[in-house]
C-alpha atoms as a PDB file:
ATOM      1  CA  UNK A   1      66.771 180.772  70.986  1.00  0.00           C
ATOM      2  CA  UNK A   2      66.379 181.397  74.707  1.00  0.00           C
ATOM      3  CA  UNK A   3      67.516 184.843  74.382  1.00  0.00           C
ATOM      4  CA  UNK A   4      65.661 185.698  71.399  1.00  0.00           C
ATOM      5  CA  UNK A   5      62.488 184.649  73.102  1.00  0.00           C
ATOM      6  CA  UNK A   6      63.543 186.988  75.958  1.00  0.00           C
ATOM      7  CA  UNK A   7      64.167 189.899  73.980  1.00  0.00           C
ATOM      8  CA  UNK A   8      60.302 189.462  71.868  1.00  0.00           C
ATOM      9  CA  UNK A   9      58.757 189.509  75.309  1.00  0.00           C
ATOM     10  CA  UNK A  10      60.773 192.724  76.488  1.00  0.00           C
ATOM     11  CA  UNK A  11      59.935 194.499  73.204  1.00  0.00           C
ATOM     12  CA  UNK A  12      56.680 193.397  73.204  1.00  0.00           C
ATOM     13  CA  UNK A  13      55.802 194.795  76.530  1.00  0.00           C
ATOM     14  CA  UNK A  14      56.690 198.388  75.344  1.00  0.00           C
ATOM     15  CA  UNK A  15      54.452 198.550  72.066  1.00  0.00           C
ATOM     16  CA  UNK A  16      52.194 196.823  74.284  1.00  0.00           C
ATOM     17  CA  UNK A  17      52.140 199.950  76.662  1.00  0.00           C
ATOM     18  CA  UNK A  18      51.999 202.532  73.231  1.00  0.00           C
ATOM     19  CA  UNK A  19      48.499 204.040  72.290  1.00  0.00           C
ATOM     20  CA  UNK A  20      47.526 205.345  69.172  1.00  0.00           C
ATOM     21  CA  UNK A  21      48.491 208.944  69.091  1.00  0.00           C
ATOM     22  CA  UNK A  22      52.094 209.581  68.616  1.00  0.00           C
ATOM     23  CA  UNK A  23      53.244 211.989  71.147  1.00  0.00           C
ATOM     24  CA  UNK A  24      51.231 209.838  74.362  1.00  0.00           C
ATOM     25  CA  UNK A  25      53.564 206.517  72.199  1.00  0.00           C
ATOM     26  CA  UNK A  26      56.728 208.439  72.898  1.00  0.00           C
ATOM     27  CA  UNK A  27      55.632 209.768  76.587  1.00  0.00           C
ATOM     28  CA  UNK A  28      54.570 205.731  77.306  1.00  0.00           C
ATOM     29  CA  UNK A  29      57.435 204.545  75.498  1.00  0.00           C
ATOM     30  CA  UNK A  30      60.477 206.618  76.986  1.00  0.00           C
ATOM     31  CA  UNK A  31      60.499 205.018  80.575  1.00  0.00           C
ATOM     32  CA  UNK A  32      60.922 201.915  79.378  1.00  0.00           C
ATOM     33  CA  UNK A  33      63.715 202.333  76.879  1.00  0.00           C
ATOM     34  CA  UNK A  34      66.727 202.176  79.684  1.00  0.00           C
ATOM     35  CA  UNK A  35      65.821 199.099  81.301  1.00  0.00           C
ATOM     36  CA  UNK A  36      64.903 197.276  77.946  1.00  0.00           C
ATOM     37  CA  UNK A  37      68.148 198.692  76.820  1.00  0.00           C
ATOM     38  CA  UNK A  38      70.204 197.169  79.886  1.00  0.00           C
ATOM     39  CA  UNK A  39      68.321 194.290  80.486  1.00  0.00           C
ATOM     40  CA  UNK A  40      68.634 193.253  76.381  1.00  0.00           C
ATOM     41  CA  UNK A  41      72.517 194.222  76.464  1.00  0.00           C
ATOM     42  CA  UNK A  42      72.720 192.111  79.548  1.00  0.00           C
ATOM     43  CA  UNK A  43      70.814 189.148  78.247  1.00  0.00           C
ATOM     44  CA  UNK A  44      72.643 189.510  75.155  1.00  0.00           C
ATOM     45  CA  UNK A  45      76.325 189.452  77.359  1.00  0.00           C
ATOM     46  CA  UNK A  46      75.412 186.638  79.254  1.00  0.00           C
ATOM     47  CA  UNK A  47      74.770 184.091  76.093  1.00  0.00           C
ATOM     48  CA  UNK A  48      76.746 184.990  73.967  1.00  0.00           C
ATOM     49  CA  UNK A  49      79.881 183.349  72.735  1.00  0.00           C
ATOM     50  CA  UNK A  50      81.910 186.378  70.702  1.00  0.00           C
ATOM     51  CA  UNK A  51      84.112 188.723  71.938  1.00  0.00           C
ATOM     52  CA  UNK A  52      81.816 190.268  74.330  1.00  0.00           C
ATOM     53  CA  UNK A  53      80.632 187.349  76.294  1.00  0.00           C
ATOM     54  CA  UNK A  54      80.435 187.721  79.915  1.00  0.00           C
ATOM     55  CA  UNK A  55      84.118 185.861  80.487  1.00  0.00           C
ATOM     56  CA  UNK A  56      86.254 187.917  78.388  1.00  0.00           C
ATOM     57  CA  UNK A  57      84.899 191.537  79.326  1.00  0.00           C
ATOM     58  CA  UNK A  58      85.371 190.176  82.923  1.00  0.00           C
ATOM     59  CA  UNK A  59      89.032 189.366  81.852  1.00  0.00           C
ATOM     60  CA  UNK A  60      89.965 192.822  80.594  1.00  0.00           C
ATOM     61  CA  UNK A  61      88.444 194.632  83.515  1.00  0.00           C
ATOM     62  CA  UNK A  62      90.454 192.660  85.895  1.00  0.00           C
ATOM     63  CA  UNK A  63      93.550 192.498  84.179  1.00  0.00           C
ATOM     64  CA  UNK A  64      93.353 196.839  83.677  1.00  0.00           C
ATOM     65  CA  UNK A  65      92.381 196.917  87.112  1.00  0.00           C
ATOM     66  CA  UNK A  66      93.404 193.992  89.221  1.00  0.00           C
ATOM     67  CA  UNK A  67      93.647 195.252  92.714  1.00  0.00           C
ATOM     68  CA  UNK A  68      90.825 196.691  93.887  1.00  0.00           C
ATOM     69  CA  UNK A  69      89.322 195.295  97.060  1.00  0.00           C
ATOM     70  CA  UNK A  70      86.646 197.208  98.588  1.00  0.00           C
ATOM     71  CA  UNK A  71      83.346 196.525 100.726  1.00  0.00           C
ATOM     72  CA  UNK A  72      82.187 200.092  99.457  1.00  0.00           C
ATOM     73  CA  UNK A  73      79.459 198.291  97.579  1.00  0.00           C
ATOM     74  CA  UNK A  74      77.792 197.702 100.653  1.00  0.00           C
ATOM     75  CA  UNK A  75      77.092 200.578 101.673  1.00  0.00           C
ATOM     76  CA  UNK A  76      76.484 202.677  98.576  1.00  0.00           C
ATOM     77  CA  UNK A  77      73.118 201.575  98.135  1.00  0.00           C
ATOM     78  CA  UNK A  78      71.791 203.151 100.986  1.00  0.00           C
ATOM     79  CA  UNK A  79      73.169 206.706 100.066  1.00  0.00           C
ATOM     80  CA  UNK A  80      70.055 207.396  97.777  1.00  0.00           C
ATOM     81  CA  UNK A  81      67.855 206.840 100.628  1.00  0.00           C
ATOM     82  CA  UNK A  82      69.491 208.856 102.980  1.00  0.00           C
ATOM     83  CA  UNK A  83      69.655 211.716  99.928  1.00  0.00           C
ATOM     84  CA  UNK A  84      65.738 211.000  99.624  1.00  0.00           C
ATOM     85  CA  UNK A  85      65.003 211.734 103.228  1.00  0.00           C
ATOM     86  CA  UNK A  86      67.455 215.116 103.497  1.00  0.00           C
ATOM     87  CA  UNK A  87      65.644 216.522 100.366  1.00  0.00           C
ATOM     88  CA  UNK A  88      62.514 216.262 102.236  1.00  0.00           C
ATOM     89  CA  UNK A  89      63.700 217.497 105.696  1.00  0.00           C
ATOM     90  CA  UNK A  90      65.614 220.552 104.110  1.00  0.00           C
ATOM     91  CA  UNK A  91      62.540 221.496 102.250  1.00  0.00           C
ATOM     92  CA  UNK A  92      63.206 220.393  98.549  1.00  0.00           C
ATOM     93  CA  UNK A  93      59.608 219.359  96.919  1.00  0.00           C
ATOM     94  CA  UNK A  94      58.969 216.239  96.219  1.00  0.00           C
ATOM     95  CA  UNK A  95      56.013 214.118  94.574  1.00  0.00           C
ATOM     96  CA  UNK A  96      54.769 212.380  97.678  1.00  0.00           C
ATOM     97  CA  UNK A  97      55.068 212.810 101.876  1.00  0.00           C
ATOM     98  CA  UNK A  98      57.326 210.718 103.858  1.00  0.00           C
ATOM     99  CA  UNK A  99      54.850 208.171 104.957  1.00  0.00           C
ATOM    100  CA  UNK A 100      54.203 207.480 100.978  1.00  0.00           C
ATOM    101  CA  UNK A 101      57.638 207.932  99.731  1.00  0.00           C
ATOM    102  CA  UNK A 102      58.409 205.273 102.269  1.00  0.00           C
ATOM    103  CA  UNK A 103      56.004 203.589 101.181  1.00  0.00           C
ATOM    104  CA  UNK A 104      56.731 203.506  97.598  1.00  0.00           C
ATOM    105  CA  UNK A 105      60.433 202.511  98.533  1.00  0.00           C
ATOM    106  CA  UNK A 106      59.391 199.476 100.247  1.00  0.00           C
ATOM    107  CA  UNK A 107      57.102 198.135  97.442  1.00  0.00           C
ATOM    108  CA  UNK A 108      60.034 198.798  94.811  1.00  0.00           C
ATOM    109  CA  UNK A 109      62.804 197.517  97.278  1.00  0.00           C
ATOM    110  CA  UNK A 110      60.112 194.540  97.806  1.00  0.00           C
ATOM    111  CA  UNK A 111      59.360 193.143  94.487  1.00  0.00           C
ATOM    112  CA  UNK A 112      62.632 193.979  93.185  1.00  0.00           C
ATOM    113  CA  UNK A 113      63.904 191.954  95.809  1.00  0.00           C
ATOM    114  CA  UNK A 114      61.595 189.159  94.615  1.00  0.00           C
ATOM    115  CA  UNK A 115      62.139 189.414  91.035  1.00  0.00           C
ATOM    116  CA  UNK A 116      66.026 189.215  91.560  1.00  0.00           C
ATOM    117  CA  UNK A 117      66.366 186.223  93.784  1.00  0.00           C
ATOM    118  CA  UNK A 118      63.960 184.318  91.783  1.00  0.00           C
ATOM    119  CA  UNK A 119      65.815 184.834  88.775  1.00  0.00           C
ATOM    120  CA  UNK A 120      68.619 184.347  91.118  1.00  0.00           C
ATOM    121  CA  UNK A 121      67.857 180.199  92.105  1.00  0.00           C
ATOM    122  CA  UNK A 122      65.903 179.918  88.266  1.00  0.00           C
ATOM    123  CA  UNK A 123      68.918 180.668  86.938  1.00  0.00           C
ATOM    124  CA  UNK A 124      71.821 179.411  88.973  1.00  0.00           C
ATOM    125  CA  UNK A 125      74.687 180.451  86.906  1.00  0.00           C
ATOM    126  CA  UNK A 126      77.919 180.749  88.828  1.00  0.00           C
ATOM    127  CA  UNK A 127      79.471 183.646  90.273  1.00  0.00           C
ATOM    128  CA  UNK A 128      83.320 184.828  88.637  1.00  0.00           C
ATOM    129  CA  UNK A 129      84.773 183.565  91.652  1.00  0.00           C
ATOM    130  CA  UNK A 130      83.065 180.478  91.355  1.00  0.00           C
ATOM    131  CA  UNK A 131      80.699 180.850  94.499  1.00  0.00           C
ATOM    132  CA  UNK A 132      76.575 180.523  93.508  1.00  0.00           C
ATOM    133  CA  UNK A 133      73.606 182.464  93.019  1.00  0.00           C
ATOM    134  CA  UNK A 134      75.287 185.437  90.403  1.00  0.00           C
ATOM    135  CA  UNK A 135      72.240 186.578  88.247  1.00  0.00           C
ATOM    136  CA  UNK A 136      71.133 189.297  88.484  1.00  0.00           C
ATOM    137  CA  UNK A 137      73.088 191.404  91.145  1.00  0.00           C
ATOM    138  CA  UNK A 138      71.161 191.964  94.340  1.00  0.00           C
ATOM    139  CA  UNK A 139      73.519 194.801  95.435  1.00  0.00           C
ATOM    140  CA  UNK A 140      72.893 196.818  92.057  1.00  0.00           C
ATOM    141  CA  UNK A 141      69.038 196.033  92.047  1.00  0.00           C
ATOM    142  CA  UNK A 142      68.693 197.248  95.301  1.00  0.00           C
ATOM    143  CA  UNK A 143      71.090 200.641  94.631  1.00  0.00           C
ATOM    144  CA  UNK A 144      69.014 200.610  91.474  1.00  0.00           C
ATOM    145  CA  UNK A 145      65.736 200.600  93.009  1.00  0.00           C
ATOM    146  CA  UNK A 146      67.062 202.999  95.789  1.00  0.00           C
ATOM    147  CA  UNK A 147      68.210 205.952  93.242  1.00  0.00           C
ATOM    148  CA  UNK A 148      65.111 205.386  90.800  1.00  0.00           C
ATOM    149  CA  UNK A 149      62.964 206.324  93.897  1.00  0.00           C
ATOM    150  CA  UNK A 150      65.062 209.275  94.885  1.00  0.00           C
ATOM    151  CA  UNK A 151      64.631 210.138  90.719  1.00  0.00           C
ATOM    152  CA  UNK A 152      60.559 209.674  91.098  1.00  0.00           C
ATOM    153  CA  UNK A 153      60.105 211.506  93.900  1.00  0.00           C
ATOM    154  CA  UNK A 154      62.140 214.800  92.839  1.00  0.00           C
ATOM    155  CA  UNK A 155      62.798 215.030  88.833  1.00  0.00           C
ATOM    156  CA  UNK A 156      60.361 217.600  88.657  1.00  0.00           C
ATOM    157  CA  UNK A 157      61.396 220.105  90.714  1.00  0.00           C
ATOM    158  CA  UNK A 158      64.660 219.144  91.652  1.00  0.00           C
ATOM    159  CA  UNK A 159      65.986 217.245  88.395  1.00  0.00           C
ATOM    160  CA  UNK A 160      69.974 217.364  88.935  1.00  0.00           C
ATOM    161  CA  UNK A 161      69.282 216.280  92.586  1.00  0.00           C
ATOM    162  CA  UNK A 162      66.806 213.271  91.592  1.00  0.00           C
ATOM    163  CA  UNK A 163      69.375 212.180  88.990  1.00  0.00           C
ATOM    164  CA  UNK A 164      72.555 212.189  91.512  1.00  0.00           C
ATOM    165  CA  UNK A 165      71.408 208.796  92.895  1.00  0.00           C
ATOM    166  CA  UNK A 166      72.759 207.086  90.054  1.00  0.00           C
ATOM    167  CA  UNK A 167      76.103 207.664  90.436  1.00  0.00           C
ATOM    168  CA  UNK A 168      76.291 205.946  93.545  1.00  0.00           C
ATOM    169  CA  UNK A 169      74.218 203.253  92.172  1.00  0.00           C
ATOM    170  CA  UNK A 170      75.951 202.938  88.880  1.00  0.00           C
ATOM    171  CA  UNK A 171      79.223 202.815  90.973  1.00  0.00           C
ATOM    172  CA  UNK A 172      78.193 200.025  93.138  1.00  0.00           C
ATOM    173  CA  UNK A 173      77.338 198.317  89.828  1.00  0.00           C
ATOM    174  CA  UNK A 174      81.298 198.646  88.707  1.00  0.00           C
ATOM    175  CA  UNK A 175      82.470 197.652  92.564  1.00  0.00           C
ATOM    176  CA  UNK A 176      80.670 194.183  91.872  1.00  0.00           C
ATOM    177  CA  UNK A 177      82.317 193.753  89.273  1.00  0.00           C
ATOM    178  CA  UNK A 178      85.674 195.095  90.336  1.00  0.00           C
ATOM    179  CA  UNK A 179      85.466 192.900  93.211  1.00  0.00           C
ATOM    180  CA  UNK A 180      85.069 189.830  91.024  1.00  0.00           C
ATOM    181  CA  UNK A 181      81.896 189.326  92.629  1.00  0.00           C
ATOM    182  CA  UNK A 182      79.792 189.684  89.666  1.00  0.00           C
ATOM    183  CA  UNK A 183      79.744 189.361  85.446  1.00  0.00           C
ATOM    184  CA  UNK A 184      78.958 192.341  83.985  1.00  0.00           C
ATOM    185  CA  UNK A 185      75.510 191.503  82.445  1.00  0.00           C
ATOM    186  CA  UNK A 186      74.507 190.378  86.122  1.00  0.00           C
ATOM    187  CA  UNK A 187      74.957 194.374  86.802  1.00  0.00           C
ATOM    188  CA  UNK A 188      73.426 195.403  83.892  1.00  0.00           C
ATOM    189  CA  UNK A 189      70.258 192.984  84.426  1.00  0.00           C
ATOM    190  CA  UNK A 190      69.710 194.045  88.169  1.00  0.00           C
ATOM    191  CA  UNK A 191      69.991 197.693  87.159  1.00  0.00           C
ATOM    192  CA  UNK A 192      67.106 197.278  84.519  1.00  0.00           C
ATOM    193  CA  UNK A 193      64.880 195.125  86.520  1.00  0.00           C
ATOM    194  CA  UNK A 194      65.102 197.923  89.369  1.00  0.00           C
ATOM    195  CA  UNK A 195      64.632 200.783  87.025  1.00  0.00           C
ATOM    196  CA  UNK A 196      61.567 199.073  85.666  1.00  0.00           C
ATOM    197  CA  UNK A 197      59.715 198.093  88.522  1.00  0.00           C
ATOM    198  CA  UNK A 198      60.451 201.497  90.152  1.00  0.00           C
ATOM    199  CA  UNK A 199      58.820 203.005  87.210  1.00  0.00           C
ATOM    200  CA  UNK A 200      55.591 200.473  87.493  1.00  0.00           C
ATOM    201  CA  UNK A 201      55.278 201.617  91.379  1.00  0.00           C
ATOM    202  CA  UNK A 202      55.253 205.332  90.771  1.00  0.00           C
ATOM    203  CA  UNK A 203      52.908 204.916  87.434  1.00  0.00           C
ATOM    204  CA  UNK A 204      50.025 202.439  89.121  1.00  0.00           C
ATOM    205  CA  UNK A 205      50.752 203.380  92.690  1.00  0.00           C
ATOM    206  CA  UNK A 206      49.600 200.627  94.605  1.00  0.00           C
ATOM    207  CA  UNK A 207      47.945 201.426  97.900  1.00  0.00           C
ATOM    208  CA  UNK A 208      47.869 204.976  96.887  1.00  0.00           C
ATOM    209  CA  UNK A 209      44.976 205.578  99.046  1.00  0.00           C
ATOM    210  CA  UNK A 210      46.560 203.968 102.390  1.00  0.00           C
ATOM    211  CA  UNK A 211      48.359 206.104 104.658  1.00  0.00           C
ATOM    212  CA  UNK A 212      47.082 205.448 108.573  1.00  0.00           C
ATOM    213  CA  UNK A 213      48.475 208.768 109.913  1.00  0.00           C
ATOM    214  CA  UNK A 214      46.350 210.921 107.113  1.00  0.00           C
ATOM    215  CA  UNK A 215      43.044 209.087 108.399  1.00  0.00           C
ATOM    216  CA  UNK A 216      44.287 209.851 112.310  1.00  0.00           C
ATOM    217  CA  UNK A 217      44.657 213.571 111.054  1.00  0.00           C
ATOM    218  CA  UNK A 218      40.910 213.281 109.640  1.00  0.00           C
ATOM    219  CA  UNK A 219      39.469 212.137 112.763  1.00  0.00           C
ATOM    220  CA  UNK A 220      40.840 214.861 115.071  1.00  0.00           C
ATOM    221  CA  UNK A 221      38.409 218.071 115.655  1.00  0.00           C
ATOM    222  CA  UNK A 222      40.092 220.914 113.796  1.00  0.00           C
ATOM    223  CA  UNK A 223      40.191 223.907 116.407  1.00  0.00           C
ATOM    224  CA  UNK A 224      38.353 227.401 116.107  1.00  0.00           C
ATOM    225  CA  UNK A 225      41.230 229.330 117.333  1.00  0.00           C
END
Protein backbone atom coordinates (compact mmCIF):
# COMPACT_ATOMS: atom_id res chain seq x y z
CA UNK A 1 0.00 0.00 0.00
CA UNK A 2 2.91 2.17 1.12
CA UNK A 3 4.60 1.77 -2.08
CA UNK A 4 1.73 2.20 -4.22
CA UNK A 5 1.02 5.49 -2.58
CA UNK A 6 4.67 6.38 -3.35
CA UNK A 7 4.63 5.56 -6.83
CA UNK A 8 0.90 7.85 -7.46
CA UNK A 9 2.78 10.76 -5.98
CA UNK A 10 5.98 10.24 -8.27
CA UNK A 11 3.75 9.85 -11.36
CA UNK A 12 1.67 12.43 -10.43
CA UNK A 13 4.34 15.00 -10.19
CA UNK A 14 5.31 14.46 -13.91
CA UNK A 15 1.74 14.94 -15.58
CA UNK A 16 1.62 17.53 -13.08
CA UNK A 17 4.66 19.33 -14.79
CA UNK A 18 2.99 18.44 -18.65
CA UNK A 19 1.11 21.36 -20.48
CA UNK A 20 -1.25 21.06 -23.08
CA UNK A 21 0.62 20.96 -26.30
CA UNK A 22 2.32 17.76 -27.02
CA UNK A 23 5.80 18.43 -28.00
CA UNK A 24 6.39 21.18 -24.67
CA UNK A 25 4.58 17.47 -22.64
CA UNK A 26 7.47 15.46 -23.98
CA UNK A 27 10.28 18.37 -23.52
CA UNK A 28 8.69 18.75 -19.61
CA UNK A 29 8.27 15.20 -19.32
CA UNK A 30 11.76 13.69 -20.44
CA UNK A 31 13.89 14.96 -17.39
CA UNK A 32 11.94 13.39 -15.16
CA UNK A 33 11.60 9.93 -16.61
CA UNK A 34 15.20 8.57 -15.15
CA UNK A 35 14.75 9.43 -11.69
CA UNK A 36 10.99 8.31 -11.60
CA UNK A 37 12.32 5.29 -13.31
CA UNK A 38 15.10 4.59 -10.53
CA UNK A 39 13.46 5.87 -7.72
CA UNK A 40 10.06 3.51 -8.65
CA UNK A 41 12.46 0.40 -9.41
CA UNK A 42 14.08 1.18 -6.13
CA UNK A 43 10.94 1.60 -4.11
CA UNK A 44 9.64 -1.31 -5.80
CA UNK A 45 13.15 -3.50 -4.68
CA UNK A 46 13.02 -2.45 -1.33
CA UNK A 47 9.26 -3.88 -0.50
CA UNK A 48 8.98 -6.36 -2.23
CA UNK A 49 8.96 -9.99 -1.27
CA UNK A 50 9.63 -12.02 -4.85
CA UNK A 51 12.62 -12.86 -6.34
CA UNK A 52 13.92 -9.45 -6.68
CA UNK A 53 13.66 -8.16 -3.21
CA UNK A 54 16.49 -6.26 -1.91
CA UNK A 55 18.03 -9.58 0.08
CA UNK A 56 18.32 -11.95 -2.67
CA UNK A 57 19.80 -9.57 -5.50
CA UNK A 58 22.26 -8.64 -2.65
CA UNK A 59 22.95 -12.46 -2.34
CA UNK A 60 23.83 -13.10 -5.98
CA UNK A 61 26.03 -10.07 -6.29
CA UNK A 62 28.08 -11.15 -3.42
CA UNK A 63 28.26 -14.64 -4.00
CA UNK A 64 29.51 -13.77 -8.10
CA UNK A 65 31.68 -11.35 -6.63
CA UNK A 66 32.64 -11.90 -3.05
CA UNK A 67 35.95 -10.25 -2.59
CA UNK A 68 36.01 -6.97 -3.39
CA UNK A 69 37.13 -4.52 -0.74
CA UNK A 70 37.72 -1.11 -1.80
CA UNK A 71 37.42 2.57 -0.28
CA UNK A 72 37.29 3.76 -4.06
CA UNK A 73 33.76 4.88 -3.35
CA UNK A 74 35.05 7.59 -1.47
CA UNK A 75 36.63 9.28 -3.58
CA UNK A 76 34.79 8.84 -6.87
CA UNK A 77 32.32 11.31 -6.14
CA UNK A 78 34.47 14.10 -6.28
CA UNK A 79 35.87 13.24 -9.84
CA UNK A 80 32.83 15.04 -11.55
CA UNK A 81 33.69 18.12 -9.80
CA UNK A 82 37.12 18.21 -10.51
CA UNK A 83 36.00 17.29 -14.44
CA UNK A 84 33.51 20.38 -14.01
CA UNK A 85 36.20 22.82 -13.04
CA UNK A 86 38.99 21.54 -15.89
CA UNK A 87 36.24 21.98 -18.59
CA UNK A 88 36.00 25.48 -17.57
CA UNK A 89 39.74 26.30 -17.09
CA UNK A 90 40.71 24.57 -20.49
CA UNK A 91 38.11 26.59 -22.23
CA UNK A 92 35.17 24.09 -22.91
CA UNK A 93 31.70 26.24 -22.79
CA UNK A 94 29.60 25.81 -20.34
CA UNK A 95 26.00 27.16 -19.25
CA UNK A 96 27.06 29.28 -16.31
CA UNK A 97 30.60 31.02 -14.79
CA UNK A 98 32.42 29.52 -11.99
CA UNK A 99 31.00 31.62 -9.27
CA UNK A 100 27.35 30.22 -10.46
CA UNK A 101 28.30 26.78 -11.37
CA UNK A 102 29.57 26.70 -7.83
CA UNK A 103 26.86 27.92 -6.87
CA UNK A 104 24.44 25.65 -8.40
CA UNK A 105 26.62 22.66 -7.03
CA UNK A 106 26.20 23.69 -3.56
CA UNK A 107 22.36 24.11 -3.68
CA UNK A 108 22.08 20.52 -5.41
CA UNK A 109 24.86 18.97 -3.10
CA UNK A 110 22.72 20.90 -0.26
CA UNK A 111 19.24 19.75 -0.53
CA UNK A 112 20.22 16.50 -1.80
CA UNK A 113 22.06 16.17 1.22
CA UNK A 114 18.87 17.02 3.12
CA UNK A 115 16.50 14.98 1.29
CA UNK A 116 18.77 11.81 1.77
CA UNK A 117 19.46 11.89 5.45
CA UNK A 118 15.95 12.65 6.20
CA UNK A 119 14.78 9.79 4.41
CA UNK A 120 17.79 8.33 5.96
CA UNK A 121 16.51 8.55 10.09
CA UNK A 122 12.47 8.43 8.57
CA UNK A 123 13.27 5.38 7.35
CA UNK A 124 15.79 3.53 9.45
CA UNK A 125 16.06 0.34 7.63
CA UNK A 126 19.27 -1.52 8.30
CA UNK A 127 22.32 -1.59 6.40
CA UNK A 128 23.47 -5.41 4.67
CA UNK A 129 26.01 -5.56 7.19
CA UNK A 130 23.69 -4.88 9.77
CA UNK A 131 25.06 -1.32 10.82
CA UNK A 132 22.10 1.72 10.59
CA UNK A 133 21.00 4.48 8.59
CA UNK A 134 21.03 2.47 4.78
CA UNK A 135 18.30 4.37 2.74
CA UNK A 136 19.01 6.01 0.40
CA UNK A 137 22.88 5.99 -0.24
CA UNK A 138 24.58 9.23 0.67
CA UNK A 139 27.74 8.29 -1.32
CA UNK A 140 25.64 7.73 -4.66
CA UNK A 141 23.38 10.89 -4.03
CA UNK A 142 26.19 12.93 -3.65
CA UNK A 143 28.24 11.27 -6.93
CA UNK A 144 24.76 11.62 -8.37
CA UNK A 145 24.29 15.15 -7.73
CA UNK A 146 28.04 15.79 -8.58
CA UNK A 147 27.85 14.26 -12.35
CA UNK A 148 24.19 15.71 -13.01
CA UNK A 149 25.86 19.18 -12.48
CA UNK A 150 28.85 18.44 -14.62
CA UNK A 151 25.79 17.10 -17.29
CA UNK A 152 23.85 20.70 -16.78
CA UNK A 153 26.50 22.76 -17.15
CA UNK A 154 28.02 21.22 -20.53
CA UNK A 155 25.37 18.88 -22.54
CA UNK A 156 25.04 21.45 -24.95
CA UNK A 157 28.14 22.03 -26.23
CA UNK A 158 30.11 19.43 -24.89
CA UNK A 159 27.52 16.39 -24.65
CA UNK A 160 29.99 13.22 -24.44
CA UNK A 161 32.01 15.25 -21.83
CA UNK A 162 28.80 16.29 -19.65
CA UNK A 163 27.66 12.65 -19.81
CA UNK A 164 31.20 11.05 -18.61
CA UNK A 165 30.32 11.95 -14.98
CA UNK A 166 28.14 9.12 -14.72
CA UNK A 167 30.35 6.53 -15.00
CA UNK A 168 32.14 7.42 -12.06
CA UNK A 169 28.97 8.01 -10.32
CA UNK A 170 27.19 4.94 -11.50
CA UNK A 171 30.39 3.04 -10.38
CA UNK A 172 30.42 4.32 -6.93
CA UNK A 173 26.77 3.19 -6.92
CA UNK A 174 28.03 -0.67 -7.65
CA UNK A 175 31.18 -0.14 -5.00
CA UNK A 176 28.36 0.36 -2.25
CA UNK A 177 27.02 -2.34 -3.02
CA UNK A 178 30.06 -4.47 -3.67
CA UNK A 179 31.28 -3.45 -0.42
CA UNK A 180 28.18 -4.76 1.32
CA UNK A 181 27.61 -1.40 2.44
CA UNK A 182 24.43 -0.85 0.74
CA UNK A 183 21.04 -2.80 -0.88
CA UNK A 184 20.71 -2.15 -4.21
CA UNK A 185 17.46 -0.05 -4.22
CA UNK A 186 19.33 2.25 -1.57
CA UNK A 187 21.67 3.03 -4.82
CA UNK A 188 19.08 3.25 -7.08
CA UNK A 189 16.94 5.71 -4.74
CA UNK A 190 19.95 8.12 -4.00
CA UNK A 191 20.78 8.19 -7.71
CA UNK A 192 17.14 9.40 -8.58
CA UNK A 193 16.69 11.77 -5.80
CA UNK A 194 20.11 13.47 -7.00
CA UNK A 195 19.22 13.42 -10.62
CA UNK A 196 15.95 15.09 -9.76
CA UNK A 197 16.82 17.78 -7.63
CA UNK A 198 19.80 18.61 -9.92
CA UNK A 199 17.33 19.01 -12.62
CA UNK A 200 14.91 21.39 -10.29
CA UNK A 201 18.19 23.67 -9.56
CA UNK A 202 19.19 24.21 -13.15
CA UNK A 203 15.29 24.63 -14.33
CA UNK A 204 14.15 27.36 -11.41
CA UNK A 205 17.62 28.55 -10.62
CA UNK A 206 17.41 29.83 -7.32
CA UNK A 207 19.43 32.94 -6.57
CA UNK A 208 20.03 33.30 -10.20
CA UNK A 209 20.47 36.91 -9.81
CA UNK A 210 23.19 36.72 -6.83
CA UNK A 211 26.69 36.65 -7.68
CA UNK A 212 28.79 39.40 -5.34
CA UNK A 213 31.84 39.51 -7.67
CA UNK A 214 29.48 40.54 -10.90
CA UNK A 215 28.08 43.59 -8.74
CA UNK A 216 32.01 44.46 -7.63
CA UNK A 217 32.71 44.36 -11.50
CA UNK A 218 29.63 46.89 -11.95
CA UNK A 219 30.85 49.31 -9.55
CA UNK A 220 34.39 49.76 -10.91
CA UNK A 221 34.90 52.82 -13.55
CA UNK A 222 35.46 51.12 -16.89
CA UNK A 223 38.70 52.86 -18.38
CA UNK A 224 38.95 55.06 -21.66
CA UNK A 225 42.10 53.54 -22.77
Amino acid sequence: MRLAFLYFLLLSGLFISAQSDSISKARKIIPYLTPTFLIGSGLYINYTQTSLSKQNLQQKILTKYPNVNTNLDDYLPFIPIGQMYLGKAIGLKSKNNYFNQTKNLFISQLFTSIVTHTLKRTTQITRPDGTPHSFPSGHTSMAFSSASTLFYEYKTNHPVFAASGFLFASTTGGLRVLNNRHWVSDVLVGAGVAIFITHLVYHFEPLKKFNPFKSKEQKTPKSFY
